[in-house]
Protein backbone atom coordinates (compact mmCIF):
# COMPACT_ATOMS: atom_id res chain seq x y z
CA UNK A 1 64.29 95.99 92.35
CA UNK A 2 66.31 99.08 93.76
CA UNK A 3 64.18 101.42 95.14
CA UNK A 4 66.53 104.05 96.88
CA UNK A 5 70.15 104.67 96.04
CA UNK A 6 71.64 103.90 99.07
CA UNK A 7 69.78 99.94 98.90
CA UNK A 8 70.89 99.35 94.50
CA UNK A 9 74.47 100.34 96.09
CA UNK A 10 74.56 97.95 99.08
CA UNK A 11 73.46 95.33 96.45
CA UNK A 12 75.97 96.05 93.82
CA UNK A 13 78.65 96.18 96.23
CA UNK A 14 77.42 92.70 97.51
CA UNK A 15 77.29 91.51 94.64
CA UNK A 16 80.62 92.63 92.77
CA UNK A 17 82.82 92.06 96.02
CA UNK A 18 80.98 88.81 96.80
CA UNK A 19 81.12 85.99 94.22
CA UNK A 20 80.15 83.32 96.49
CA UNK A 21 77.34 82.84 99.70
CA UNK A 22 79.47 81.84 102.24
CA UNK A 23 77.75 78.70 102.55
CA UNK A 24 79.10 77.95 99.32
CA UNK A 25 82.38 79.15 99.92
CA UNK A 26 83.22 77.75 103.56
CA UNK A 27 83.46 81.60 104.94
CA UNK A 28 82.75 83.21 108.34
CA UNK A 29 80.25 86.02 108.46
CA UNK A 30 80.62 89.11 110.61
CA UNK A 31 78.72 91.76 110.73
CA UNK A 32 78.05 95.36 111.72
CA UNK A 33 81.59 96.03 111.59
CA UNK A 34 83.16 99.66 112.53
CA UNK A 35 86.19 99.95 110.31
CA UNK A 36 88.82 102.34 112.94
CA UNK A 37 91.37 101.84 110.07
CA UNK A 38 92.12 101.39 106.45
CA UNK A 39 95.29 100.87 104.41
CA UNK A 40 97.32 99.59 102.03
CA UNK A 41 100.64 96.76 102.95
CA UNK A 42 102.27 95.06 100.34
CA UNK A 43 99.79 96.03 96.91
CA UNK A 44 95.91 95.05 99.26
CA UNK A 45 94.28 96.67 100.88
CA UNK A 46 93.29 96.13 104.80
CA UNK A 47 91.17 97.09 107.54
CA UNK A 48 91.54 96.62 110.88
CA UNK A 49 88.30 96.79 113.36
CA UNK A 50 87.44 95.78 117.13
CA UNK A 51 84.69 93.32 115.91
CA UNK A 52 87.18 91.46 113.59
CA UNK A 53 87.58 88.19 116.14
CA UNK A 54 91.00 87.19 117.24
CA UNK A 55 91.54 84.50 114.90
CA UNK A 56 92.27 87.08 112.17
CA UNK A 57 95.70 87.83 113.77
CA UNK A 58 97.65 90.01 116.15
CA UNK A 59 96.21 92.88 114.46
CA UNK A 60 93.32 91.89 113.85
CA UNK A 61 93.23 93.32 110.56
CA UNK A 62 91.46 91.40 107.19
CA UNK A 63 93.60 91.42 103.55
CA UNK A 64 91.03 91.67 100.51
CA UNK A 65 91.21 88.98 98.46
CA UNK A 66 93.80 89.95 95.73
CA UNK A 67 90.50 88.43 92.84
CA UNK A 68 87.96 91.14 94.79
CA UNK A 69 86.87 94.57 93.28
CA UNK A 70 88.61 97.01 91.54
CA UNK A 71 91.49 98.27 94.07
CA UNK A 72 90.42 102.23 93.66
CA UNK A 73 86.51 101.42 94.04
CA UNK A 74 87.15 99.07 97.15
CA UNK A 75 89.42 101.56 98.75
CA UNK A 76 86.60 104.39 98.30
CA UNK A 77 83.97 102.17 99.66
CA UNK A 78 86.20 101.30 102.70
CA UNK A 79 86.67 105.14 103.05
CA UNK A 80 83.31 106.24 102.46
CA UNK A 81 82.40 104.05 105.78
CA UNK A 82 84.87 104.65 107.89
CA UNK A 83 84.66 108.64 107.47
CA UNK A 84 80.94 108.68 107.31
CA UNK A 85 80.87 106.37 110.46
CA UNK A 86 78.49 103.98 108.55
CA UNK A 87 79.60 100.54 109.58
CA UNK A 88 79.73 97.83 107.68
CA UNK A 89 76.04 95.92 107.83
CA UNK A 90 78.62 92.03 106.49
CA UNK A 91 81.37 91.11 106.10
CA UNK A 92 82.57 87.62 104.77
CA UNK A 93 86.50 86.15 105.20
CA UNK A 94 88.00 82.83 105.23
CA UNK A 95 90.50 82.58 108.19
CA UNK A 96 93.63 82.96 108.74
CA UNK A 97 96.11 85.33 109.66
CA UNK A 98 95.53 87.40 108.26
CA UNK A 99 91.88 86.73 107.49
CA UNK A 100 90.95 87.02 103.52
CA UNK A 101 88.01 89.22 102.59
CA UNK A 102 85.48 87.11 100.28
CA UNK A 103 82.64 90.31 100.67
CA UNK A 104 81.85 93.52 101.75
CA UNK A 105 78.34 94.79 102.26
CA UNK A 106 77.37 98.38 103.32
């Protein structure tokens, strides 16, 4: 049971953007995670941080998974963090370069 906003959102978010533990899915967990930028390449959306490791690329930016969220409500999630300063508490990606988002949690 929810019992503040903030917590029922961190859950839903989990839980929409998620799909799989990432036991189950063979994914690498990070986590907190200070987003220092967000954008858009090629129709997904990415984020680039200094706690993404190495393996993720040059840039060390992640791609969301193209199955994950609703663009618009991702994007305003991945906004709402970075301009609040709220990092991320988990983040789940399979690797590669560049590294594929499987969940976000706040």
């Amino acid at each position: 049971m929810c019992f503040s906003r903030a917590k029922c959102f961190a859950v839903l978010t989990a839980a929409l953007l998620g799909g799989l533990s990432p036991e189950m899915a063979g994914a690498d967990t990070i986590g907190p995670v200070t987003i220092s930028e967000v954008g858009v390449q090629g129709g997904q959306i990415y984020i680039h941080s200094p706690d993404i490791p190495a393996v993720c690329g040059a840039y060390a930016y992640l791609r969301l998974n193209s199955s994950v969220g609703d663009p618009p409500y991702v994007m305003s999630l991945l906004l709402s963090a970075k301009l609040s300063g709220t990092r991320l508490s988990r983040i789940d990606f399979h690797q590669g370069d560049p590294c594929i988002i499987d969940l976000v949690q706040m």
